[in-house]
N, C-alpha and C. Protein backbone atom coordinates (compact mmCIF):
# COMPACT_ATOMS: atom_id res chain seq x y z
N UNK A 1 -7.73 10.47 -12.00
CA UNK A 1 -6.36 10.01 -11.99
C UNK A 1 -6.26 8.63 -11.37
N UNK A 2 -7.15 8.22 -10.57
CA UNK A 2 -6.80 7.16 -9.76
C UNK A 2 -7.33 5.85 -10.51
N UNK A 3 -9.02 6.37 -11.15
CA UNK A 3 -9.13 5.49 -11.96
C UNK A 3 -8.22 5.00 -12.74
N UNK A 4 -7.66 6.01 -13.65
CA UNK A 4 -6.83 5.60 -14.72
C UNK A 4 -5.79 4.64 -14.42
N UNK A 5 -5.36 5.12 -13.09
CA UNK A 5 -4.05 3.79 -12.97
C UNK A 5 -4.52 2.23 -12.82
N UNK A 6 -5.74 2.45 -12.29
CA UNK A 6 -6.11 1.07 -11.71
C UNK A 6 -7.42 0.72 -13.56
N UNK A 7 -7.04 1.30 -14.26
CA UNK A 7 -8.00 0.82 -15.44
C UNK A 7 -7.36 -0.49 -16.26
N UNK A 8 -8.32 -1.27 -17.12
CA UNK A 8 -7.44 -2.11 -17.57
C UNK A 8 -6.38 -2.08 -18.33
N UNK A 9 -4.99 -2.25 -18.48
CA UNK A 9 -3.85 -2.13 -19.30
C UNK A 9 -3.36 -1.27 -18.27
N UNK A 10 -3.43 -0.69 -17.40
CA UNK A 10 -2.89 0.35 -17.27
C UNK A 10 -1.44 -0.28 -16.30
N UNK A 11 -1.69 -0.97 -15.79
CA UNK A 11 -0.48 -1.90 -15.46
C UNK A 11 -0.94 -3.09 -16.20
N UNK A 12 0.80 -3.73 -16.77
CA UNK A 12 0.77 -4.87 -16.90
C UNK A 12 0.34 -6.06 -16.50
N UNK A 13 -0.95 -6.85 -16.35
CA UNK A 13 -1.18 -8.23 -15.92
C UNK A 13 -1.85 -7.64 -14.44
N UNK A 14 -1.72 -7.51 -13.48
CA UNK A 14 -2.09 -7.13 -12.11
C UNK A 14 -1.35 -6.35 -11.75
N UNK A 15 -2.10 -6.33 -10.57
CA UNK A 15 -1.28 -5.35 -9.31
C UNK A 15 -2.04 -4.14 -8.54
N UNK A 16 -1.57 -3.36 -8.11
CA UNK A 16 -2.01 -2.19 -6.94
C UNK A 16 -1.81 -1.24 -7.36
N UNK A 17 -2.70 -0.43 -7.02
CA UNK A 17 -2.69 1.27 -6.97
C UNK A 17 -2.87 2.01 -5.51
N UNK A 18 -1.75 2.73 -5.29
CA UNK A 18 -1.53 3.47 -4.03
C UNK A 18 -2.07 4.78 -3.78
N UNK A 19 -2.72 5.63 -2.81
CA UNK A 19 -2.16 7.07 -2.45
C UNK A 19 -0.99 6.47 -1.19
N UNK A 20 0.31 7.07 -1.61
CA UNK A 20 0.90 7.29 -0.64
C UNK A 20 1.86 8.84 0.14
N UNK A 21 2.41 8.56 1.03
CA UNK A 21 3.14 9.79 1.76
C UNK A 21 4.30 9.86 1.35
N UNK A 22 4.41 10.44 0.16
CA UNK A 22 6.81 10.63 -0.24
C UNK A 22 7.02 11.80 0.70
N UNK A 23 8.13 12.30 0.34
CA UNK A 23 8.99 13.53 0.96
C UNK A 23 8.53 14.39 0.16
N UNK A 24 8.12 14.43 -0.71
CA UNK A 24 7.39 16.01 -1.14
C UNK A 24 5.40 15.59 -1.51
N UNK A 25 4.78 15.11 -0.33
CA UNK A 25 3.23 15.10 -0.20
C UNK A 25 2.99 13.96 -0.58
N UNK A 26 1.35 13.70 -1.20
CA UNK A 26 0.99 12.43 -1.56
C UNK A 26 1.51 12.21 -3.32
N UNK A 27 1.73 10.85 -3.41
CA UNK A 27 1.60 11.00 -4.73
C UNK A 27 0.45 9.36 -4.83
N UNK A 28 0.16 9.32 -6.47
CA UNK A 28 -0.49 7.93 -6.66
C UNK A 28 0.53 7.42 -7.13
N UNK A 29 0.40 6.04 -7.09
CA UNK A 29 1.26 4.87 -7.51
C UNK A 29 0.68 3.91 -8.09
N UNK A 30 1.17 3.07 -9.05
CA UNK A 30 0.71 1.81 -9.86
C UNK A 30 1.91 0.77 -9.56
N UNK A 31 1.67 -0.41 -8.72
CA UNK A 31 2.94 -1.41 -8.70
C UNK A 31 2.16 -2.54 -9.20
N UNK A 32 3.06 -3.32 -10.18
CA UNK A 32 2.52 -4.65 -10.64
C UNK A 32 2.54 -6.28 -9.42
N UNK A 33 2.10 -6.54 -9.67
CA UNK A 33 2.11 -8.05 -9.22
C UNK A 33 2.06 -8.15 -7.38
N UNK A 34 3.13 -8.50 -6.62
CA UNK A 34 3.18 -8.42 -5.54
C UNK A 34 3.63 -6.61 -4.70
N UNK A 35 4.38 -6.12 -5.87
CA UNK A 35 5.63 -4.99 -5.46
C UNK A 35 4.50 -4.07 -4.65
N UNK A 36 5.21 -3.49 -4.21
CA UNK A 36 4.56 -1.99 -2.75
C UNK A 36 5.55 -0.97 -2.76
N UNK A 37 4.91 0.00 -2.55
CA UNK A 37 6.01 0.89 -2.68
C UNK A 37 6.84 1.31 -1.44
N UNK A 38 6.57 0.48 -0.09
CA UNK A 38 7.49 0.49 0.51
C UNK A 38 8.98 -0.60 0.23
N UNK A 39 8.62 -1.10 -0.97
CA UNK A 39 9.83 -1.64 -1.09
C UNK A 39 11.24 -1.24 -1.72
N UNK A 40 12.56 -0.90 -1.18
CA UNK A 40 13.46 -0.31 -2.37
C UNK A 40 13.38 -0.90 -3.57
N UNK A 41 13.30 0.49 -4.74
CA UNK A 41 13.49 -0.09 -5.86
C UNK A 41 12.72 -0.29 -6.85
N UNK A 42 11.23 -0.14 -5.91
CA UNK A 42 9.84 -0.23 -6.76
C UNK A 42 9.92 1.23 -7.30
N UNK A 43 9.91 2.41 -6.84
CA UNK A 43 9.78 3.91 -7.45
C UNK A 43 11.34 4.62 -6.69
N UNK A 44 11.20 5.57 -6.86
CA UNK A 44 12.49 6.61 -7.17
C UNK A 44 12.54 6.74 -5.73
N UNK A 45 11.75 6.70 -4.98
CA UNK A 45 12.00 6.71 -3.00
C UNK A 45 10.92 5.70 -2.98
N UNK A 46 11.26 5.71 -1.39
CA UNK A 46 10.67 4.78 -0.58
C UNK A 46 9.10 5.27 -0.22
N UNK A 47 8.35 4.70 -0.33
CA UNK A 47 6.54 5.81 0.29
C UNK A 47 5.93 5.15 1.02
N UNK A 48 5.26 5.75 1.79
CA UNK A 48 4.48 4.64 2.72
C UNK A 48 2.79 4.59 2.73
N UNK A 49 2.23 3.57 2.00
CA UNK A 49 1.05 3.85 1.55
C UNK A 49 0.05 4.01 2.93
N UNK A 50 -0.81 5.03 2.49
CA UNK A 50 -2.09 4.90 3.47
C UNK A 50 -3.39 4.28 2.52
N UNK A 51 -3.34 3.76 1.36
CA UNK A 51 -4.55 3.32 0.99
C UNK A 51 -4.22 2.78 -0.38
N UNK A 52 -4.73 1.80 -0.66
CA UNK A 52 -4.82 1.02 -1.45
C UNK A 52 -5.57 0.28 -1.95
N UNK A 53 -5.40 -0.53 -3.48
CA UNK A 53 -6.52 -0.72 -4.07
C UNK A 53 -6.24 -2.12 -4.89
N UNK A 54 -6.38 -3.54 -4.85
CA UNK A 54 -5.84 -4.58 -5.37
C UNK A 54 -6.75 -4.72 -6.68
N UNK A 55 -5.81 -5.04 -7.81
CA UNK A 55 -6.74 -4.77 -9.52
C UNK A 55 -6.13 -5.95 -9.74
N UNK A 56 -5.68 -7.42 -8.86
CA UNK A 56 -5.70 -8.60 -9.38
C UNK A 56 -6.92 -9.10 -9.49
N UNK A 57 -7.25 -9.73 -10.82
CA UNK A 57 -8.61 -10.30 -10.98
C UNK A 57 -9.13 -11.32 -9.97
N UNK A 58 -8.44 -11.70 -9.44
CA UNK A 58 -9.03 -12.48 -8.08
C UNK A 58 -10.07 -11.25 -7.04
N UNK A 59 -9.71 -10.03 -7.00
CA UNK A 59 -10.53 -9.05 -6.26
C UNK A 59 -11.73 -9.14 -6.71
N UNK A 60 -12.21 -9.08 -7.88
CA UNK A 60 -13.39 -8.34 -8.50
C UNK A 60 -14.19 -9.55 -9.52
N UNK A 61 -13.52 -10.37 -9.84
CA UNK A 61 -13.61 -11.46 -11.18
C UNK A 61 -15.39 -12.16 -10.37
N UNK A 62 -15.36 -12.95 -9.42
CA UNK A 62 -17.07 -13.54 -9.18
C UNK A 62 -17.51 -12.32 -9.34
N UNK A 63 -18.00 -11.00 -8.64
CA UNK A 63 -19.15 -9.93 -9.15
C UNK A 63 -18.74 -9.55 -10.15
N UNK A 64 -18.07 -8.84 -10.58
CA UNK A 64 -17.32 -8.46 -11.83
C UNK A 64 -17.19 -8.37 -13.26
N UNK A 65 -16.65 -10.06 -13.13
CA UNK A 65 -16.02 -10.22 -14.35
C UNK A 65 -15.02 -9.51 -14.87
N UNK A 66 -14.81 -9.04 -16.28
CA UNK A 66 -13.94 -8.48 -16.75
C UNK A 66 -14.35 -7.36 -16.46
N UNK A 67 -14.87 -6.35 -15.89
CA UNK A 67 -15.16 -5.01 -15.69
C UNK A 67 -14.67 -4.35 -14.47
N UNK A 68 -13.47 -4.16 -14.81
CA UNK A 68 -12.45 -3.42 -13.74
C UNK A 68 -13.10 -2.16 -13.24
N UNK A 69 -12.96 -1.04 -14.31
CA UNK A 69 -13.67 0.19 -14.05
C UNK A 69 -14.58 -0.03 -13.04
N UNK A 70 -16.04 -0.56 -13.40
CA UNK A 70 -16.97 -1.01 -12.28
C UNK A 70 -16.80 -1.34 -11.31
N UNK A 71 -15.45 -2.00 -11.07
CA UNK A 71 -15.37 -2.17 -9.36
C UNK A 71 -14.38 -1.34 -8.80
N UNK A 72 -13.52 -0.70 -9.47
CA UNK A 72 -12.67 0.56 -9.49
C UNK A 72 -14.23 1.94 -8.87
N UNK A 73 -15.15 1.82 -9.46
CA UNK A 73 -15.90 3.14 -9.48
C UNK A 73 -17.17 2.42 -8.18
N UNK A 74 -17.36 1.15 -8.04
CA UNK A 74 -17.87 0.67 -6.76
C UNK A 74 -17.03 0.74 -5.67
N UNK A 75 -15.55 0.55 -5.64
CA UNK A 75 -14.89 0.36 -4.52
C UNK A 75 -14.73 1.87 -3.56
N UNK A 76 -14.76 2.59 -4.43
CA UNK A 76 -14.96 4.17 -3.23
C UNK A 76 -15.87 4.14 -2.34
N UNK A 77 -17.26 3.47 -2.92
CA UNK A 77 -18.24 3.52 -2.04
C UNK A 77 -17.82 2.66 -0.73
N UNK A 78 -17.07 2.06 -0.40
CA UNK A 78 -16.71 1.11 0.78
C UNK A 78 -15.31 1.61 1.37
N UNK A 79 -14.54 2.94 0.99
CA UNK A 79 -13.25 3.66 1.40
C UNK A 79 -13.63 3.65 2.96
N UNK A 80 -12.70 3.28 3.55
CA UNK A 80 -13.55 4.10 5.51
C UNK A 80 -12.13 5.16 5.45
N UNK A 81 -12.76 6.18 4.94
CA UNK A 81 -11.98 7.70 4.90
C UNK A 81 -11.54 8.08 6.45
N UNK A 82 -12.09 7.67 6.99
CA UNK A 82 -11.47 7.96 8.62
C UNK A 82 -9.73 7.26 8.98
N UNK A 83 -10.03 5.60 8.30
CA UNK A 83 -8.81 4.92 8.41
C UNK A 83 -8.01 5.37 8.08
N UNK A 84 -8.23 5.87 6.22
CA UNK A 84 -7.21 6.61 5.86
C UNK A 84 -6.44 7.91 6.35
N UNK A 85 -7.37 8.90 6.92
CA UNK A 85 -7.22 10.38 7.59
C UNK A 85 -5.91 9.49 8.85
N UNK A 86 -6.46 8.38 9.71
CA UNK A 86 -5.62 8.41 10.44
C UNK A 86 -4.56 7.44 9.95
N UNK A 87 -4.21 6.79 8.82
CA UNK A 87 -3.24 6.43 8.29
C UNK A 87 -2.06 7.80 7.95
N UNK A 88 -2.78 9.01 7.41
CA UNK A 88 -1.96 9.88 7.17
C UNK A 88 -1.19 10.59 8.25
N UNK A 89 -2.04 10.70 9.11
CA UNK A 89 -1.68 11.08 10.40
C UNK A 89 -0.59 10.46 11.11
N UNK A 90 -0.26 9.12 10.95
CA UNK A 90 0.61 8.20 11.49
C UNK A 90 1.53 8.49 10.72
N UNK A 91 1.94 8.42 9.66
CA UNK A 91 3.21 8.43 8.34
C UNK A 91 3.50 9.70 8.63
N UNK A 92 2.57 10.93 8.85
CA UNK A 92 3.63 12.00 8.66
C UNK A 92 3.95 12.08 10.22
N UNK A 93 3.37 11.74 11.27
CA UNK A 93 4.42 11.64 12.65
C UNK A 93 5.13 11.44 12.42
N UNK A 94 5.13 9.91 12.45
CA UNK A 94 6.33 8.95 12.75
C UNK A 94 7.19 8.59 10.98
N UNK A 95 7.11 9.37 10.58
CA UNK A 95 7.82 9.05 8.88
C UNK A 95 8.08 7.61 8.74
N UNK A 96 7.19 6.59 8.91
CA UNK A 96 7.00 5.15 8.63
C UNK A 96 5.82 4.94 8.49
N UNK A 97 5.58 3.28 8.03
CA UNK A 97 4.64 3.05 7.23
C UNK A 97 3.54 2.62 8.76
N UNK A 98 2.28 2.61 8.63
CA UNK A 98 1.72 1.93 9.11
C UNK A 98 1.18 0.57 9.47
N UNK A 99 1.69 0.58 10.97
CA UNK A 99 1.94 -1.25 10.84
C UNK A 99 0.41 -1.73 10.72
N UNK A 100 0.72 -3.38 10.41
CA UNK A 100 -0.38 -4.24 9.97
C UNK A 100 -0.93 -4.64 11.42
N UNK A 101 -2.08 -5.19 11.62
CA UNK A 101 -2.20 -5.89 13.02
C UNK A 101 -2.93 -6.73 12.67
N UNK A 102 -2.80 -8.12 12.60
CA UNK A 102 -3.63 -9.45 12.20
C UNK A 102 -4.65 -9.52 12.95
């Protein structure tokens, strides 16, 4: 499933693929261009992603090239599943997104 969103065509031109936290569990998400789904307006509620995946060709294009899939099916290997576990952990406490820290 996750592939598929982040495959080529599968959004228009660029963009992101989410797991995030709604009010009824995780769902996946596909937002084009800049959009997130913590923004109103992007999907039907507000979600707060714990993980994400950028399918603008600037990510992947020097190793790459045109072969999305391939770096779609390389990029798991580099997930730090811990971050995420405690990304989830934070959203369903505190029902907000997890802040950034530069």
């Amino acid at each position: 499933a996750f592939e598929a969103r982040a495959a080529p065509g599968a959004l228009f031109g660029s963009g992101w693929v989410w797991i995030c936290v709604s009010s009824d569990g995780l769902k996946l998400v596909g937002t084009p261009n800049q959009d997130n789904p913590l923004m109103k307006g992007v999907a039907d509620e507000v979600m707060f992603p714990i993980l994400g995946i950028d399918v603008w060709e600037h990510a992947y294009y020097l190793k790459y090239q045109n072969r999305r899939p391939e770096y779609v099916s390389n990029w798991w290997n580099v997930v730090n599943w811990d971050k995420v576990s405690e990304n989830f952990a934070y959203v369903t406490e505190k029902k907000a997104g997890v802040p950034v820290r530069g």
